[in-house]
Protein backbone atom coordinates (compact mmCIF):
# COMPACT_ATOMS: atom_id res chain seq x y z
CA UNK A 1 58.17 38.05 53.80
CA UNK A 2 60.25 36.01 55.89
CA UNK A 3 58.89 34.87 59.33
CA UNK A 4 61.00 33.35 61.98
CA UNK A 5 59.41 32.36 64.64
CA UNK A 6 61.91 29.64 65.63
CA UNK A 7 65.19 30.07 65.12
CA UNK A 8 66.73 26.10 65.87
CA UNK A 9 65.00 23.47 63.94
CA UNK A 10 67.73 20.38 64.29
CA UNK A 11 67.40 19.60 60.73
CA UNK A 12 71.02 20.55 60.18
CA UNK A 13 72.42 18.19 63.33
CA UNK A 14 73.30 15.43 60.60
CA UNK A 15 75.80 18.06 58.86
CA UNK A 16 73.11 19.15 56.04
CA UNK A 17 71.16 22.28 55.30
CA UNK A 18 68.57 23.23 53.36
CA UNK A 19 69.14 25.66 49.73
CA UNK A 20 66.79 28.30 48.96
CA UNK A 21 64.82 25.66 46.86
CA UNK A 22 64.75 23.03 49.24
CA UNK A 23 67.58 20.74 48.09
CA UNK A 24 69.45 19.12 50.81
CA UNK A 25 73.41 19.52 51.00
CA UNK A 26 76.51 18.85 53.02
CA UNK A 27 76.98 21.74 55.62
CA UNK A 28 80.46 21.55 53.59
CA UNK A 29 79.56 21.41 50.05
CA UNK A 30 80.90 24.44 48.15
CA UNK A 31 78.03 26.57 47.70
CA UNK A 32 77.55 26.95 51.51
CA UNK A 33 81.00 27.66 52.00
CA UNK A 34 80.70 30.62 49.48
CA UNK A 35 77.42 32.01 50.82
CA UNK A 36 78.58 31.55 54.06
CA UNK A 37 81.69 33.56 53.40
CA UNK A 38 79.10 36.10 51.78
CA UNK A 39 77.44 36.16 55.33
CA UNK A 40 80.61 36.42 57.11
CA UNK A 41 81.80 39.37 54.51
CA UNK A 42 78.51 41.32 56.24
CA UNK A 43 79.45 40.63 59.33
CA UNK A 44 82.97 42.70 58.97
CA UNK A 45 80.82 45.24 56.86
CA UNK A 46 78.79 45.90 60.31
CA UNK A 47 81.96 46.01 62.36
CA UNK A 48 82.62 48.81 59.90
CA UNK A 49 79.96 50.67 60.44
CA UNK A 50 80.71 50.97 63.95
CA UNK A 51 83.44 53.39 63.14
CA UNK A 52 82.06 55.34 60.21
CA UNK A 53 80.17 58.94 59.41
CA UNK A 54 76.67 58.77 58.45
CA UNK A 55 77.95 58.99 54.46
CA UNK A 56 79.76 56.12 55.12
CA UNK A 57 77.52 53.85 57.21
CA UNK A 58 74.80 54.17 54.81
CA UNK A 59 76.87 53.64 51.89
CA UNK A 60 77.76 50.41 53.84
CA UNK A 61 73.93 50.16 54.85
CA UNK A 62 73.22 49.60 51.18
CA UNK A 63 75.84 46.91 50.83
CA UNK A 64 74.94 45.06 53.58
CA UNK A 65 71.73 44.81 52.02
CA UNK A 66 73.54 43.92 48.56
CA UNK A 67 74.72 41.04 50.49
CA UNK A 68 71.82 39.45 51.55
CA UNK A 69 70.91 39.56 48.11
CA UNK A 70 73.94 38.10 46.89
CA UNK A 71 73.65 35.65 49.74
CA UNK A 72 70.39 34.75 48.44
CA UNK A 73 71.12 34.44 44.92
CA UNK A 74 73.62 31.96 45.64
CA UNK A 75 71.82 29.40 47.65
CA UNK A 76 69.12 29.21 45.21
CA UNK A 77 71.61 26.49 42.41
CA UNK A 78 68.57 26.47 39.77
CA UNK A 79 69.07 29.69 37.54
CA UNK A 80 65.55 29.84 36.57
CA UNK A 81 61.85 29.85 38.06
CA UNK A 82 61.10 26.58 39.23
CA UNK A 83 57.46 25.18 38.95
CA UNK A 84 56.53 25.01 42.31
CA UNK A 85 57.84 28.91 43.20
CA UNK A 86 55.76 32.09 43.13
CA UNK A 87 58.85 34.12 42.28
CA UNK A 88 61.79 33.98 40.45
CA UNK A 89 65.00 33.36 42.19
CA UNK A 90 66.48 36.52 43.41
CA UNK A 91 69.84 37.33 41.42
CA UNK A 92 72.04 39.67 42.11
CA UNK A 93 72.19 42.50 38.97
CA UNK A 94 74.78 44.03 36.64
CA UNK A 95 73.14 47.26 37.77
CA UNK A 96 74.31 46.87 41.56
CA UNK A 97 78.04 46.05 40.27
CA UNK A 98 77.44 49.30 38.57
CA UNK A 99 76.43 51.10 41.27
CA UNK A 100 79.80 49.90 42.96
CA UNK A 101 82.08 50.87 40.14
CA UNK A 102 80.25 54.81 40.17
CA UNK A 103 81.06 54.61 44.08
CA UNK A 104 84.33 53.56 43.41
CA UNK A 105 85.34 56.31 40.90
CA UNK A 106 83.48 58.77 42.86
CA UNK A 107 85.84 58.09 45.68
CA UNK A 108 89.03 57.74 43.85
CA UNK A 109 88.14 60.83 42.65
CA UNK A 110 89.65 62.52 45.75
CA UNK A 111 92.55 60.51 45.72
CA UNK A 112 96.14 60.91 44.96
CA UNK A 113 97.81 58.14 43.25
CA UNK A 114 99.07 55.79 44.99
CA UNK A 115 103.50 55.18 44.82
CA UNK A 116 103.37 52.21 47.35
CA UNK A 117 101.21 49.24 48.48
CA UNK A 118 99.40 50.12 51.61
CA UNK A 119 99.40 47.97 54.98
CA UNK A 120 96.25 47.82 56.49
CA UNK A 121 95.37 50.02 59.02
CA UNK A 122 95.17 53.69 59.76
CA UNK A 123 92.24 54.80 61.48
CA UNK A 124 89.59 52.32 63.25
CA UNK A 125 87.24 52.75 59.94
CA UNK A 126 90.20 52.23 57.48
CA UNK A 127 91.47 49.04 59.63
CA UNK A 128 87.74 47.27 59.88
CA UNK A 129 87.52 48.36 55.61
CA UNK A 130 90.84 46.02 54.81
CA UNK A 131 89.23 43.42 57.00
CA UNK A 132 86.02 43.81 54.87
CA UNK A 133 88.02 43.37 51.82
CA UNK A 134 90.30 40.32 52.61
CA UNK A 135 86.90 38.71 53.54
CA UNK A 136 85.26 39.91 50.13
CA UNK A 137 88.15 38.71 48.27
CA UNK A 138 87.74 35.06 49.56
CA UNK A 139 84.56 35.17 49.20
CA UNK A 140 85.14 35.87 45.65
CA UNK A 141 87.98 32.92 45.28
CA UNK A 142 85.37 30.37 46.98
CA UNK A 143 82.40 32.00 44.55
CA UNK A 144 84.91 31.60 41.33
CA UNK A 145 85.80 27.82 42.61
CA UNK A 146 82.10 26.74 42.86
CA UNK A 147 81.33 28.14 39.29
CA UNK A 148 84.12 25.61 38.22
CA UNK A 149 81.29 23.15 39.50
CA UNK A 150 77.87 24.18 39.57
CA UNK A 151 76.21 27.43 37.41
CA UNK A 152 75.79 30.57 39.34
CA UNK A 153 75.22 34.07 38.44
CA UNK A 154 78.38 36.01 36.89
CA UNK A 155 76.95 38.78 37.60
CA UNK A 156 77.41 37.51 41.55
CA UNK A 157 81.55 36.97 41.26
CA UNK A 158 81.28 40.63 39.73
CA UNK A 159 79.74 42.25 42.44
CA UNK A 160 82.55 39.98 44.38
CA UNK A 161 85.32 41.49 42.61
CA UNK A 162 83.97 45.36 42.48
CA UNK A 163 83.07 45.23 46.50
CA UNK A 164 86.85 44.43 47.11
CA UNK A 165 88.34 47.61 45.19
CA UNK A 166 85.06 49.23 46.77
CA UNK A 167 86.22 48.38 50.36
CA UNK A 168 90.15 49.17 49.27
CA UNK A 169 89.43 52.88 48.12
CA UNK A 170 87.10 53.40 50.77
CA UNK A 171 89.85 52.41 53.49
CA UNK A 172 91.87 55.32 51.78
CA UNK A 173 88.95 57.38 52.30
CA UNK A 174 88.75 56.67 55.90
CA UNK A 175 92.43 57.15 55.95
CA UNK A 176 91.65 61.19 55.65
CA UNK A 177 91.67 60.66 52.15
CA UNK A 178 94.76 58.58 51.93
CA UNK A 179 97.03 61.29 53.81
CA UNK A 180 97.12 58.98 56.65
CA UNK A 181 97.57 55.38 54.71
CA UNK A 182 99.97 53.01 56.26
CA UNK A 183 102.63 52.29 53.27
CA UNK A 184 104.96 49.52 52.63
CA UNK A 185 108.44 49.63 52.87
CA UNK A 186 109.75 46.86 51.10
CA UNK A 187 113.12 45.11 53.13
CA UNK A 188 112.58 48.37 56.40
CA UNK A 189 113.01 45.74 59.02
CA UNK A 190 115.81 43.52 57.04
């Protein structure tokens, strides 16, 4: 359980923070820019859920959540149980990219194919869902960079990749199914 009783501690007023296991880094260093842009890829996901149905909001209830945990597995650099830890690091499982891909088909499911790119935008929900995705997607650039550098969990760019096709098809879905997507006209304004 996590208790936080105070929320500044100036130990980050030099430009480091701590990792899950203690290691000190540069506010900069890769890994906290990619678990940062985790963090800031929830963020959009509650904007979201301002504008969605109950289906919808806890479908992106449960991803929020996935989040954390994917925010978690990435500060933690050491893949296995360290001695001094009670628990294993948490890691982020094949079985929640899974559940993604099911979602995803599930959804698509009640789509017609698309003929055309789509701008983003439509309703409030579909608008907020593109936004969740462009986020998602650089969070996954920024999570494939630092495995150029350092080990971290494929199973973490996965869930990376999935949640961006997640957020695109359920954008259409917001979009009253994709009846109401904004397409592209490639050369309209020329």
């Amino acid at each position: 359980m996590v208790v936080l009783n105070k929320i500044y501690t100036k130990t980050g007023d030099a430009g480091e923070t701590a990792l899950g296991n203690g290691a000190r880094v540069a506010k900069h260093s890769m890994r906290v820019t990619a678990y940062g842009t985790v963090d800031e890829t929830n963020a959009t996901v509650g904007m979201a859920r301002l504008h969605a149905d109950a289906e919808m909001d806890a479908r992106l209830a449960m991803i929020q959540n996935d989040l954390f945990d994917l925010g978690a597995d990435m500060c933690r650099p050491d893949m296995e149980k360290d001695a001094e830890s009670e628990y294993p690091p948490l890691r982020v499982s094949d079985a929640q990219v899974s559940r993604l891909e099911s979602e995803i088909d599930a959804m698509n499911a009640a789509l017609e194919p698309l003929r055309s790119f789509i701008l983003p935008g439509g309703s409030s929900l579909a608008a907020h869902l593109h936004l969740c995705r462009t986020v998602s997607r650089r969070a996954e650039r920024l999570s494939v960079e630092l495995a150029t550098m350092e080990a971290i969990n494929p199973a973490a760019v996965k869930y990376l990749n999935r949640l961006s096709d997640w957020f695109f098809v359920a954008s259409r879905i917001a979009n009253d199914d994709g009846k109401a997507d904004v397409l592209w006209v490639p050369g309209a304004n020329r």
